[in-house]
C-alpha atoms as a PDB file:
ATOM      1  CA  UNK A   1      15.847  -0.059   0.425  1.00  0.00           C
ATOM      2  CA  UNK A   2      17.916  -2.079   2.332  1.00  0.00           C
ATOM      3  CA  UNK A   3      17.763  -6.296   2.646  1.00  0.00           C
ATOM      4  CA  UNK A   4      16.533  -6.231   6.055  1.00  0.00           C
ATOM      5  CA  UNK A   5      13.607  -3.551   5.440  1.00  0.00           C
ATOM      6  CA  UNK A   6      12.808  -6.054   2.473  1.00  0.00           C
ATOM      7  CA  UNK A   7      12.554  -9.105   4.752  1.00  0.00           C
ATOM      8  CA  UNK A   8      10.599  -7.307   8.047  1.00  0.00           C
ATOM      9  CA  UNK A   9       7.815  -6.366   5.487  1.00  0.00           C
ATOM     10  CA  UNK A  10       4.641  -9.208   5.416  1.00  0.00           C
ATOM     11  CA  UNK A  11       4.204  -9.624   1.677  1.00  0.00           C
ATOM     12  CA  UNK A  12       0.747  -9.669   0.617  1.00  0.00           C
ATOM     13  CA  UNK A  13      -1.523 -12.121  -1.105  1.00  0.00           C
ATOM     14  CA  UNK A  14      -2.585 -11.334  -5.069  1.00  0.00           C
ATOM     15  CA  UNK A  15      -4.973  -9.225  -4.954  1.00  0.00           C
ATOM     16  CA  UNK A  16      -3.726  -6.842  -2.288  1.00  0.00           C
ATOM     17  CA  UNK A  17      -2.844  -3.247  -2.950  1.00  0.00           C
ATOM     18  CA  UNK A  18      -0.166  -1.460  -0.367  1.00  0.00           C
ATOM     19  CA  UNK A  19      -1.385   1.623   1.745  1.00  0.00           C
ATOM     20  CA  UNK A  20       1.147   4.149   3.048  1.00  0.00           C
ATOM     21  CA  UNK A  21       0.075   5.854   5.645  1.00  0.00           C
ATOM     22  CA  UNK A  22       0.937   7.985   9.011  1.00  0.00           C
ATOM     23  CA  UNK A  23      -0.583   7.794  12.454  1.00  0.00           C
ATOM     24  CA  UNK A  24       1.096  11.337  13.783  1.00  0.00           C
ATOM     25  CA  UNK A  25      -2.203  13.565  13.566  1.00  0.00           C
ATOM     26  CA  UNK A  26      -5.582  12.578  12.673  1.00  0.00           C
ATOM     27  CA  UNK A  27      -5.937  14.194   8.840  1.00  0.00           C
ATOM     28  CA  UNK A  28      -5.018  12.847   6.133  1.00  0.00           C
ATOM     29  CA  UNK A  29      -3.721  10.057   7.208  1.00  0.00           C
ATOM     30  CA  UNK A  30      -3.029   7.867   3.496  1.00  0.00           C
ATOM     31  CA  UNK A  31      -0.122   9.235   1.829  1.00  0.00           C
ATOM     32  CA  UNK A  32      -0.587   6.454  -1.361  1.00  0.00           C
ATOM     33  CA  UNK A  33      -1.636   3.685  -2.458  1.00  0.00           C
ATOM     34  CA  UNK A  34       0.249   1.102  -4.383  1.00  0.00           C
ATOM     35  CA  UNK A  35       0.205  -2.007  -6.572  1.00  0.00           C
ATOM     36  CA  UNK A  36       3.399  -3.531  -5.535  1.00  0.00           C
ATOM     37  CA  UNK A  37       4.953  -4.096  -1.882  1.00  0.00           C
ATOM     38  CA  UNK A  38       8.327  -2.647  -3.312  1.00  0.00           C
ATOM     39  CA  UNK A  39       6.763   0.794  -4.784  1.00  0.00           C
ATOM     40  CA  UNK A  40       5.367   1.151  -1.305  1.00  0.00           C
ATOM     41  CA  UNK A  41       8.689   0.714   0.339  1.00  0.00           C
ATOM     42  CA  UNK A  42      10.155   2.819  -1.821  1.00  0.00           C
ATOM     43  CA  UNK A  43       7.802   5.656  -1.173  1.00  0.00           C
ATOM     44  CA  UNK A  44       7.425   4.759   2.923  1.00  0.00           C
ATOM     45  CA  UNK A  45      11.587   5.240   2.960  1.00  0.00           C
ATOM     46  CA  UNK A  46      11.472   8.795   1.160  1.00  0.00           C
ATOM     47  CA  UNK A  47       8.303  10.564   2.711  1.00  0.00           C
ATOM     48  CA  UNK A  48       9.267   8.819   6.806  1.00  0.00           C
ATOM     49  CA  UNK A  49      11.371  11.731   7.808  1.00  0.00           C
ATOM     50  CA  UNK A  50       8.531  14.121   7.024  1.00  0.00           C
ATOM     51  CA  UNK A  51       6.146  12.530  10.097  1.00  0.00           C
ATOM     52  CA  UNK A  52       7.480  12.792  13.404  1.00  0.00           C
ATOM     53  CA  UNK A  53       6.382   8.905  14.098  1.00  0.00           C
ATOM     54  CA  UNK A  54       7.217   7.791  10.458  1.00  0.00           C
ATOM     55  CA  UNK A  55       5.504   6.524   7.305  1.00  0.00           C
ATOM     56  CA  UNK A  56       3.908   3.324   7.946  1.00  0.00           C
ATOM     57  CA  UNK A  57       2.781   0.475   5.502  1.00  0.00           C
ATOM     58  CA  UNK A  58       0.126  -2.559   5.236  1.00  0.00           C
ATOM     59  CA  UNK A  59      -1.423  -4.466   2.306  1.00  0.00           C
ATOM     60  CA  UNK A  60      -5.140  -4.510   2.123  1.00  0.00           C
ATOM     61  CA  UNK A  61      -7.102  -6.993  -0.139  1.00  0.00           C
ATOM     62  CA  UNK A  62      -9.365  -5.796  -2.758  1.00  0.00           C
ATOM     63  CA  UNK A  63     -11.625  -8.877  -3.860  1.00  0.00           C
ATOM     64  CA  UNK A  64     -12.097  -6.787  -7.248  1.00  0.00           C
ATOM     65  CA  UNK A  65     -11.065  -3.540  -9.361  1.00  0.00           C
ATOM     66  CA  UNK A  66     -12.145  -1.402 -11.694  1.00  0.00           C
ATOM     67  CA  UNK A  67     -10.129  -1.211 -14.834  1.00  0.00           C
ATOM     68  CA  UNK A  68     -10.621  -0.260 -18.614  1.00  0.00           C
ATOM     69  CA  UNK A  69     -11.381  -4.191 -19.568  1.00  0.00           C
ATOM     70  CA  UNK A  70     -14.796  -5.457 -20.229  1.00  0.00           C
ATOM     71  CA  UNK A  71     -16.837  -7.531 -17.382  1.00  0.00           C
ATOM     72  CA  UNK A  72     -19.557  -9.196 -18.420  1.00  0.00           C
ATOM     73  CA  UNK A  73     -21.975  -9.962 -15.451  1.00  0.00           C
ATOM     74  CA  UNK A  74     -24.892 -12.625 -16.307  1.00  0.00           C
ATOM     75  CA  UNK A  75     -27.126 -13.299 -13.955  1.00  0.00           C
ATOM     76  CA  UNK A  76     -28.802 -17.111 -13.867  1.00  0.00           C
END
Protein backbone atom coordinates (compact mmCIF):
# COMPACT_ATOMS: atom_id res chain seq x y z
CA UNK A 1 0.00 0.00 0.00
CA UNK A 2 1.56 2.94 -0.95
CA UNK A 3 1.96 6.46 1.36
CA UNK A 4 -0.38 8.35 -0.67
CA UNK A 5 -3.28 5.58 -0.72
CA UNK A 6 -2.59 5.70 3.19
CA UNK A 7 -3.15 9.47 3.44
CA UNK A 8 -6.39 9.84 0.74
CA UNK A 9 -8.21 7.29 3.06
CA UNK A 10 -10.67 9.20 5.96
CA UNK A 11 -9.70 7.25 9.05
CA UNK A 12 -12.52 6.32 11.13
CA UNK A 13 -13.63 7.01 14.65
CA UNK A 14 -13.34 3.91 17.43
CA UNK A 15 -15.92 2.08 16.99
CA UNK A 16 -16.07 1.91 13.21
CA UNK A 17 -15.59 -1.26 11.24
CA UNK A 18 -14.30 -0.87 7.34
CA UNK A 19 -16.64 -2.16 4.46
CA UNK A 20 -15.15 -3.15 1.10
CA UNK A 21 -17.32 -3.04 -1.37
CA UNK A 22 -18.03 -2.63 -5.36
CA UNK A 23 -20.61 -0.55 -7.16
CA UNK A 24 -20.08 -2.40 -10.82
CA UNK A 25 -23.40 -4.61 -10.75
CA UNK A 26 -26.05 -4.68 -8.27
CA UNK A 27 -25.29 -8.30 -6.34
CA UNK A 28 -23.28 -8.78 -3.94
CA UNK A 29 -22.02 -5.79 -3.55
CA UNK A 30 -19.74 -6.22 0.14
CA UNK A 31 -16.69 -8.04 -0.54
CA UNK A 32 -15.57 -7.79 3.56
CA UNK A 33 -15.72 -6.35 6.36
CA UNK A 34 -12.90 -5.28 8.57
CA UNK A 35 -11.69 -4.14 11.98
CA UNK A 36 -8.87 -2.00 10.95
CA UNK A 37 -8.63 0.79 8.08
CA UNK A 38 -5.23 -0.90 7.00
CA UNK A 39 -6.70 -4.66 6.61
CA UNK A 40 -9.26 -2.99 4.42
CA UNK A 41 -6.70 -1.34 2.27
CA UNK A 42 -4.92 -4.17 2.03
CA UNK A 43 -7.76 -6.25 0.77
CA UNK A 44 -9.41 -3.11 -1.50
CA UNK A 45 -5.65 -3.08 -3.36
CA UNK A 46 -5.68 -7.00 -4.11
CA UNK A 47 -9.42 -7.77 -5.09
CA UNK A 48 -9.70 -3.83 -7.36
CA UNK A 49 -8.56 -5.34 -10.58
CA UNK A 50 -11.28 -7.97 -10.36
CA UNK A 51 -14.31 -5.09 -10.75
CA UNK A 52 -14.28 -3.18 -13.77
CA UNK A 53 -14.93 0.22 -11.58
CA UNK A 54 -12.71 -1.01 -8.62
CA UNK A 55 -12.99 -2.06 -4.97
CA UNK A 56 -14.19 0.71 -2.96
CA UNK A 57 -13.93 1.40 0.89
CA UNK A 58 -15.82 3.40 3.86
CA UNK A 59 -15.92 3.00 7.66
CA UNK A 60 -19.29 2.57 9.20
CA UNK A 61 -19.92 3.00 13.01
CA UNK A 62 -21.28 0.26 15.03
CA UNK A 63 -22.50 1.83 18.47
CA UNK A 64 -22.08 -1.91 19.85
CA UNK A 65 -20.89 -5.66 19.07
CA UNK A 66 -21.40 -8.86 19.89
CA UNK A 67 -18.47 -10.71 21.29
CA UNK A 68 -17.75 -13.78 23.63
CA UNK A 69 -17.50 -11.31 26.91
CA UNK A 70 -20.23 -11.02 29.39
CA UNK A 71 -22.79 -7.86 29.33
CA UNK A 72 -24.68 -7.42 32.06
CA UNK A 73 -27.83 -5.25 31.28
CA UNK A 74 -29.81 -3.93 34.55
CA UNK A 75 -32.59 -2.19 34.08
CA UNK A 76 -33.58 0.73 36.89
Amino acid sequence: MTDQRRRSVQHGNSGDIWIVYHDSWADNNILGVFDSAEEAMEFQEQVSPEFPHGALLTPFHVPWRYNDHVTELTME
